[in-house]
PDB file of N, CA and C in Angstrom:
ATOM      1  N   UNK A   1     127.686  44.053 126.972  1.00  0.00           N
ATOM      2  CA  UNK A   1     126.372  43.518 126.664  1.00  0.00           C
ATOM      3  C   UNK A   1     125.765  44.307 125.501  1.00  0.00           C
ATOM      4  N   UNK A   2     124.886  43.553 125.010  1.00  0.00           N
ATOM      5  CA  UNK A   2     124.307  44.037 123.843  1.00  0.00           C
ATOM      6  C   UNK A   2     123.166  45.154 123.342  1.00  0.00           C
ATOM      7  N   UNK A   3     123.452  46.513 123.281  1.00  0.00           N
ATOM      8  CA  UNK A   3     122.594  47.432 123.896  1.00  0.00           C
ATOM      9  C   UNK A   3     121.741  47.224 122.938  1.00  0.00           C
ATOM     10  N   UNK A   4     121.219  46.830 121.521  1.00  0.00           N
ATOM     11  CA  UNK A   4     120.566  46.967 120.556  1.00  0.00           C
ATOM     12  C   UNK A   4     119.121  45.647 120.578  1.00  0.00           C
ATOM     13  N   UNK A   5     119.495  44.683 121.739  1.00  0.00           N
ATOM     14  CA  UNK A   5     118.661  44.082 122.280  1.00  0.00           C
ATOM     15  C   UNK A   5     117.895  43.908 123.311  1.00  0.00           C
ATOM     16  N   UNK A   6     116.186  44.480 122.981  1.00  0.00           N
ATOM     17  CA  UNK A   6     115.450  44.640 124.415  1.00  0.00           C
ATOM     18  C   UNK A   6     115.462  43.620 125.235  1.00  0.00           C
ATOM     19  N   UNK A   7     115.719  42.494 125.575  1.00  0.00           N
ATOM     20  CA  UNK A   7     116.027  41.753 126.098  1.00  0.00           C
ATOM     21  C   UNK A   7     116.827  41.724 127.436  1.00  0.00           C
ATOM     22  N   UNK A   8     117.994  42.734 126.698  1.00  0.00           N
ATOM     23  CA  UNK A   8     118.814  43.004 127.739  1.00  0.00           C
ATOM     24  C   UNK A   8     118.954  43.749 128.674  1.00  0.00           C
ATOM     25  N   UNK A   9     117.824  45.141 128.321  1.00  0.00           N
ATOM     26  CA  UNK A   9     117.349  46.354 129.278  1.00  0.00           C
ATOM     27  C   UNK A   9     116.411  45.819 130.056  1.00  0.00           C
ATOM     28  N   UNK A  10     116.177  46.466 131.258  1.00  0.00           N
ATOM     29  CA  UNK A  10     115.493  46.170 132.175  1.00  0.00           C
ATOM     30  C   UNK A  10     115.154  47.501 133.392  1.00  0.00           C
ATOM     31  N   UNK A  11     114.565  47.750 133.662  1.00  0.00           N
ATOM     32  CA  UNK A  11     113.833  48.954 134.825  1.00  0.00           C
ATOM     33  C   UNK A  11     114.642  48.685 135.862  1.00  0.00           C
ATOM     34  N   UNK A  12     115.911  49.700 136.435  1.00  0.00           N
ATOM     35  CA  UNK A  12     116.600  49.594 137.465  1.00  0.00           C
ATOM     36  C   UNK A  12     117.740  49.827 136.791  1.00  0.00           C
ATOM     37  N   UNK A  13     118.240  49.266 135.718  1.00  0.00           N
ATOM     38  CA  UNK A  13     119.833  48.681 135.324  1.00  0.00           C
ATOM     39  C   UNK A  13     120.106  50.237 134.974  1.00  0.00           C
ATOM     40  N   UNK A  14     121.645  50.514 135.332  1.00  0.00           N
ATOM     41  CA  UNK A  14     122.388  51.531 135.346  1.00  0.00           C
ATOM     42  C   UNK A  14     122.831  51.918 133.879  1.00  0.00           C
ATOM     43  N   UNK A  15     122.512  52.866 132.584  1.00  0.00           N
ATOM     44  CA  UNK A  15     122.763  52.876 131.970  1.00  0.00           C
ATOM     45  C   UNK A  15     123.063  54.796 131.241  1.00  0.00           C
ATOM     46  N   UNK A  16     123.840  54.366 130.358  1.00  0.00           N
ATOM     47  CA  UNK A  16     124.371  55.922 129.276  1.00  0.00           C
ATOM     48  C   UNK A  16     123.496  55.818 128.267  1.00  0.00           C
ATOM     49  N   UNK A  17     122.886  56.621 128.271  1.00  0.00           N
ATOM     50  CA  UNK A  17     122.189  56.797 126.972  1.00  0.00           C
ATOM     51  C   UNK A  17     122.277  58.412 126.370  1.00  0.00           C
ATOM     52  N   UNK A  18     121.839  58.097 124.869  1.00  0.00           N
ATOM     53  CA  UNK A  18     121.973  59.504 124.071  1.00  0.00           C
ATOM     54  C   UNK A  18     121.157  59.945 124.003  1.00  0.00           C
ATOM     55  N   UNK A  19     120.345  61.455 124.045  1.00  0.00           N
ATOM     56  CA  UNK A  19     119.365  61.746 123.621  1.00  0.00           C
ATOM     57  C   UNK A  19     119.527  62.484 122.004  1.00  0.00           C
ATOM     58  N   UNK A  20     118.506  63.130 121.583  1.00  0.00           N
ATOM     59  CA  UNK A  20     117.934  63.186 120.133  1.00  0.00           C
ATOM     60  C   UNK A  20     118.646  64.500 119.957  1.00  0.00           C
ATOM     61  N   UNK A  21     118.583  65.464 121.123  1.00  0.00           N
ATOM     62  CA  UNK A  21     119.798  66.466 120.721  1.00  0.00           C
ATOM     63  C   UNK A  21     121.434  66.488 121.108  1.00  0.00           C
ATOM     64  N   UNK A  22     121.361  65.342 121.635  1.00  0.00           N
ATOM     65  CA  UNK A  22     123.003  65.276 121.666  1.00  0.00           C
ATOM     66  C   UNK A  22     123.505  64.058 120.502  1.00  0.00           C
ATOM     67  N   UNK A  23     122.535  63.806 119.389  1.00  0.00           N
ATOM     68  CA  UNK A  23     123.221  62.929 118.346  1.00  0.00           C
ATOM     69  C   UNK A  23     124.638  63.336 117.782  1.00  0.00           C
ATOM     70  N   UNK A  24     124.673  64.555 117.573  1.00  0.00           N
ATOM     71  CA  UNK A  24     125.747  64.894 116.973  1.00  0.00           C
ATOM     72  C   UNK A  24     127.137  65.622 117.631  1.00  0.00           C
ATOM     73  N   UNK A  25     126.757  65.309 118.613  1.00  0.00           N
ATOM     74  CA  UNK A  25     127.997  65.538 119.604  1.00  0.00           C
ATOM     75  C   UNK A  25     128.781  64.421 120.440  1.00  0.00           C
ATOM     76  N   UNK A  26     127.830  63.394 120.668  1.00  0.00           N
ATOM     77  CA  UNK A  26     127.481  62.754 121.138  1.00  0.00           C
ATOM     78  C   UNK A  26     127.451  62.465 122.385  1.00  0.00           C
ATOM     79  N   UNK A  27     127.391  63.326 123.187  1.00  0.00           N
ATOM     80  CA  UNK A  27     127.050  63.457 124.222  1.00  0.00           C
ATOM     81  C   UNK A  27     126.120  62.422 125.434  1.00  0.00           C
ATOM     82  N   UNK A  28     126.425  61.804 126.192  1.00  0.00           N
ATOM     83  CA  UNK A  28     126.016  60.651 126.768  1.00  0.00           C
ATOM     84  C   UNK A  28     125.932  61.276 128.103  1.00  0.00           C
ATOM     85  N   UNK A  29     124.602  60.345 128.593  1.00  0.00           N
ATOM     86  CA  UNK A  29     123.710  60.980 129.551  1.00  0.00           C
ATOM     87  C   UNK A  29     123.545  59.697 130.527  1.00  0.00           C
ATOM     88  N   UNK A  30     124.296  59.607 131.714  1.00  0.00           N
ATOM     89  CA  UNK A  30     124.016  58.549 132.857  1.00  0.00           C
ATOM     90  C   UNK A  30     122.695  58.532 133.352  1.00  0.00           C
ATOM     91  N   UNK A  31     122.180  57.384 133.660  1.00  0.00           N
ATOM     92  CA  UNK A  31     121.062  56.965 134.832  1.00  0.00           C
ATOM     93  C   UNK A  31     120.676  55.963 134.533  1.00  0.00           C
ATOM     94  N   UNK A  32     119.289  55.245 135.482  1.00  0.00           N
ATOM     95  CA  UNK A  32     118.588  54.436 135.883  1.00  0.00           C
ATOM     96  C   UNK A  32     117.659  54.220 134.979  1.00  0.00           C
ATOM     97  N   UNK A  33     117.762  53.353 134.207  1.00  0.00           N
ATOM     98  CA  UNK A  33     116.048  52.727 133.622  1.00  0.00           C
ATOM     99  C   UNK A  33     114.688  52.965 134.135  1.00  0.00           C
ATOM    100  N   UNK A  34     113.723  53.633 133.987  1.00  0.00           N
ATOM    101  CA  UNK A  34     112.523  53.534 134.532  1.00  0.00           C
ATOM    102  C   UNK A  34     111.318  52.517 133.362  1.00  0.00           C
ATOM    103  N   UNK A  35     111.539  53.329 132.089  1.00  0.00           N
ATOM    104  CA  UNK A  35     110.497  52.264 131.182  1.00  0.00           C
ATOM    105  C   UNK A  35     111.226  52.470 129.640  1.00  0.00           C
ATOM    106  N   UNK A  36     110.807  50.750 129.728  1.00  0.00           N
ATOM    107  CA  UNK A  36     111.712  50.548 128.495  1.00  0.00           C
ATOM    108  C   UNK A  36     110.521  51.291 126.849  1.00  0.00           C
ATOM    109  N   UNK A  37     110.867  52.334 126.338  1.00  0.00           N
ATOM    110  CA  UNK A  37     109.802  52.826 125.455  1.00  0.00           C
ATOM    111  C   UNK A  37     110.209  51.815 123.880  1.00  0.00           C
ATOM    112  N   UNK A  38     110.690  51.029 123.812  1.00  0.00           N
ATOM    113  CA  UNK A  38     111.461  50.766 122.244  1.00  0.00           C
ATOM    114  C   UNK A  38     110.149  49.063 122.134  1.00  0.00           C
ATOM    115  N   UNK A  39     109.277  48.832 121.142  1.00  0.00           N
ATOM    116  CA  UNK A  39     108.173  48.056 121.803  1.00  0.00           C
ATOM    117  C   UNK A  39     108.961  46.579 120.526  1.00  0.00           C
ATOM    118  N   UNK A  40     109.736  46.962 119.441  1.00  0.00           N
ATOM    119  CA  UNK A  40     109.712  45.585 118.913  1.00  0.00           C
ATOM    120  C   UNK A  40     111.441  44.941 119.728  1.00  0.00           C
ATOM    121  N   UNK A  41     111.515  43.758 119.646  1.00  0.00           N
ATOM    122  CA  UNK A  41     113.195  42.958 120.219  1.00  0.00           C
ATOM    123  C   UNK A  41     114.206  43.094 119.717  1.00  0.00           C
ATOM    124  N   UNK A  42     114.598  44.292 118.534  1.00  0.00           N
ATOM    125  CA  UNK A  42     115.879  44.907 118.475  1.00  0.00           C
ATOM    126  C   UNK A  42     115.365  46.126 117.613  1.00  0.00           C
ATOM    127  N   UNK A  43     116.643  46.861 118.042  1.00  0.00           N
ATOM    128  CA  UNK A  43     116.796  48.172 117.034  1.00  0.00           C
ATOM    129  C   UNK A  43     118.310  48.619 116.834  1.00  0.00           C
ATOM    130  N   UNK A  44     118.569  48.751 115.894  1.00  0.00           N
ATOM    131  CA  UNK A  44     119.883  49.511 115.525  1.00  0.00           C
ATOM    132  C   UNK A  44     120.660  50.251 116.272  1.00  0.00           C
ATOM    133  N   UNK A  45     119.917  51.062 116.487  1.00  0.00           N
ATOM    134  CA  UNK A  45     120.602  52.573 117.067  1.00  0.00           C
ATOM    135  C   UNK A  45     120.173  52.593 118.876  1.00  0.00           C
ATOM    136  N   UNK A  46     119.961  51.236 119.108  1.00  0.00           N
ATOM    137  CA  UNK A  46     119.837  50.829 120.783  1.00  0.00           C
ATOM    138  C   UNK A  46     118.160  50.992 121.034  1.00  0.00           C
ATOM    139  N   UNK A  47     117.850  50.410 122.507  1.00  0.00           N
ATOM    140  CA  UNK A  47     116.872  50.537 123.023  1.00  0.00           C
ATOM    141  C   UNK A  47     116.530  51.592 123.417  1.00  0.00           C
ATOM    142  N   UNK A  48     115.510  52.790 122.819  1.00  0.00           N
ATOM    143  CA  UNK A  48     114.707  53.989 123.828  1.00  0.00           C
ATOM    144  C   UNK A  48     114.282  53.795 125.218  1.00  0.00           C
ATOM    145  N   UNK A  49     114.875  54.520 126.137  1.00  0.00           N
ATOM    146  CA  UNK A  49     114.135  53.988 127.491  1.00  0.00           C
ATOM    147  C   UNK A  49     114.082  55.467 127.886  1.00  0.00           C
ATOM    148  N   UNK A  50     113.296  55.393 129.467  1.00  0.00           N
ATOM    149  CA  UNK A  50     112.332  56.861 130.117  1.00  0.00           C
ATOM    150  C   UNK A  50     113.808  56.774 131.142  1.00  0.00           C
ATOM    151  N   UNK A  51     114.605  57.018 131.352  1.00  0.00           N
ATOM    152  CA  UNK A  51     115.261  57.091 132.374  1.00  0.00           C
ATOM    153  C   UNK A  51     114.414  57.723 133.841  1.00  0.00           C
ATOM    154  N   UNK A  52     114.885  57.358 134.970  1.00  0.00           N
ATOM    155  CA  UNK A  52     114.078  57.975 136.224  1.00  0.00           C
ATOM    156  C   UNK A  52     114.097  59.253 136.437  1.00  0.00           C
ATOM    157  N   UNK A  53     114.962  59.803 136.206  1.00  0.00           N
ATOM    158  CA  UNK A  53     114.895  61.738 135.638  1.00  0.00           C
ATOM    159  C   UNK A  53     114.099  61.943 134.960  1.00  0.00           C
ATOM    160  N   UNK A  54     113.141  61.024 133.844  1.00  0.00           N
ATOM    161  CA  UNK A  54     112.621  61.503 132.945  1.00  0.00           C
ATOM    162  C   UNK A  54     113.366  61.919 131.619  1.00  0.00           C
ATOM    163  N   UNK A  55     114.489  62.475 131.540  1.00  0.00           N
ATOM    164  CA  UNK A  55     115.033  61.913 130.345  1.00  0.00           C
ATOM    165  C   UNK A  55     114.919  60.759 129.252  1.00  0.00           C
ATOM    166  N   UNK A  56     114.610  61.116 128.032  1.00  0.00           N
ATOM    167  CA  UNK A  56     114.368  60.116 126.990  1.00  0.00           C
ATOM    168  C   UNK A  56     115.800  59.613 126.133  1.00  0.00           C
ATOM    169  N   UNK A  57     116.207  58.663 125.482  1.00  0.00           N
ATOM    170  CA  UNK A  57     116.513  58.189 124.916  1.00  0.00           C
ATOM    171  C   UNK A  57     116.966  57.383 124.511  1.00  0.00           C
ATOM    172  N   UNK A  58     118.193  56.319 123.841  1.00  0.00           N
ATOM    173  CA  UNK A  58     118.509  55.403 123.452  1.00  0.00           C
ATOM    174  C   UNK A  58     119.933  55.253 124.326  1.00  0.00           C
ATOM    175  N   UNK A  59     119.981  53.702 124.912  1.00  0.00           N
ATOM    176  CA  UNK A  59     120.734  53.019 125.377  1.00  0.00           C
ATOM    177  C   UNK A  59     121.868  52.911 124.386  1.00  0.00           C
ATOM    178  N   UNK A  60     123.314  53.301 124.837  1.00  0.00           N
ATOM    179  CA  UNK A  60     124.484  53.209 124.263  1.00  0.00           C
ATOM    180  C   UNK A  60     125.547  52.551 124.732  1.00  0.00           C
ATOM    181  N   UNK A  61     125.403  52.176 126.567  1.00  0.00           N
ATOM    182  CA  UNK A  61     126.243  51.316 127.229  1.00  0.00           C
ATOM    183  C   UNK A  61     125.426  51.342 128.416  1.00  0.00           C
ATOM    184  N   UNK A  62     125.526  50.118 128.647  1.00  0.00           N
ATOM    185  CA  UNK A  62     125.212  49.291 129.931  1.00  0.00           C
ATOM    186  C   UNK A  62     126.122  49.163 131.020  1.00  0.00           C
ATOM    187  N   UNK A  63     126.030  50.261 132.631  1.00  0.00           N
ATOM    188  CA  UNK A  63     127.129  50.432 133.270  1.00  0.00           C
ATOM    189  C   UNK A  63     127.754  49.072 134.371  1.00  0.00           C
ATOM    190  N   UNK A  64     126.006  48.585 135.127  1.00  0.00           N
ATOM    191  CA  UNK A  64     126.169  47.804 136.036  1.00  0.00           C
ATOM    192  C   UNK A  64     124.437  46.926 135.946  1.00  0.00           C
ATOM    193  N   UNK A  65     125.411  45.603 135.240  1.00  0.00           N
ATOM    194  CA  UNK A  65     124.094  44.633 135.067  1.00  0.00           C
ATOM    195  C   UNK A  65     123.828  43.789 136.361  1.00  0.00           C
ATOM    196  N   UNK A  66     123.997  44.409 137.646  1.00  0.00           N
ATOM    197  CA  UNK A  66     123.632  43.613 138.797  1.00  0.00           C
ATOM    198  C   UNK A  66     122.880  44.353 139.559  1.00  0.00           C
ATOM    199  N   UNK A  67     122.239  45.368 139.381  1.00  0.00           N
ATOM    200  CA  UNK A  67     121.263  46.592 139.559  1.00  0.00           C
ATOM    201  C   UNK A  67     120.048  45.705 140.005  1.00  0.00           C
ATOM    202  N   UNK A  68     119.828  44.812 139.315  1.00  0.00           N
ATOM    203  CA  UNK A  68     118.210  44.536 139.298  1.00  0.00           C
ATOM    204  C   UNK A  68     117.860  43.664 140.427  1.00  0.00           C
ATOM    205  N   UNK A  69     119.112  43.225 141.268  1.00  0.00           N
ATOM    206  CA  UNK A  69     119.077  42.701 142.186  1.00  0.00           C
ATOM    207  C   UNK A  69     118.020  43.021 143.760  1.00  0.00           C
TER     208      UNK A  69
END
């Protein structure tokens, strides 16, 4: 699925995202959607979301799109 479209994120859905200091390693960070922070319907470099840890950053893969169930 298409991580670069807000559309496709949603509060719950299981996702990897990067944060701002692991750009260059790239280092990918599991969890849960809490709020989607990215406010226009696409971006390049993926959707910013609050993960439920509180962790910030951009959506890079989408693990399990039946979460929201």
């Amino acid at each position: 699925m298409n991580t670069t479209k807000r559309t496709n994120i949603h509060p719950g859905l299981r996702v990897k995202i990067i944060q701002k200091q692991d750009q260059l390693t790239g280092t990918l960070t599991e969890g849960v959607v809490k709020d989607i922070l990215t406010n226009s319907p696409t971006h390049p470099h993926g959707i910013k979301v609050r993960l439920t840890s509180g962790l910030v950053g951009r959506v890079k893969q989408i693990l399990d799109e039946s979460s929201s169930a």
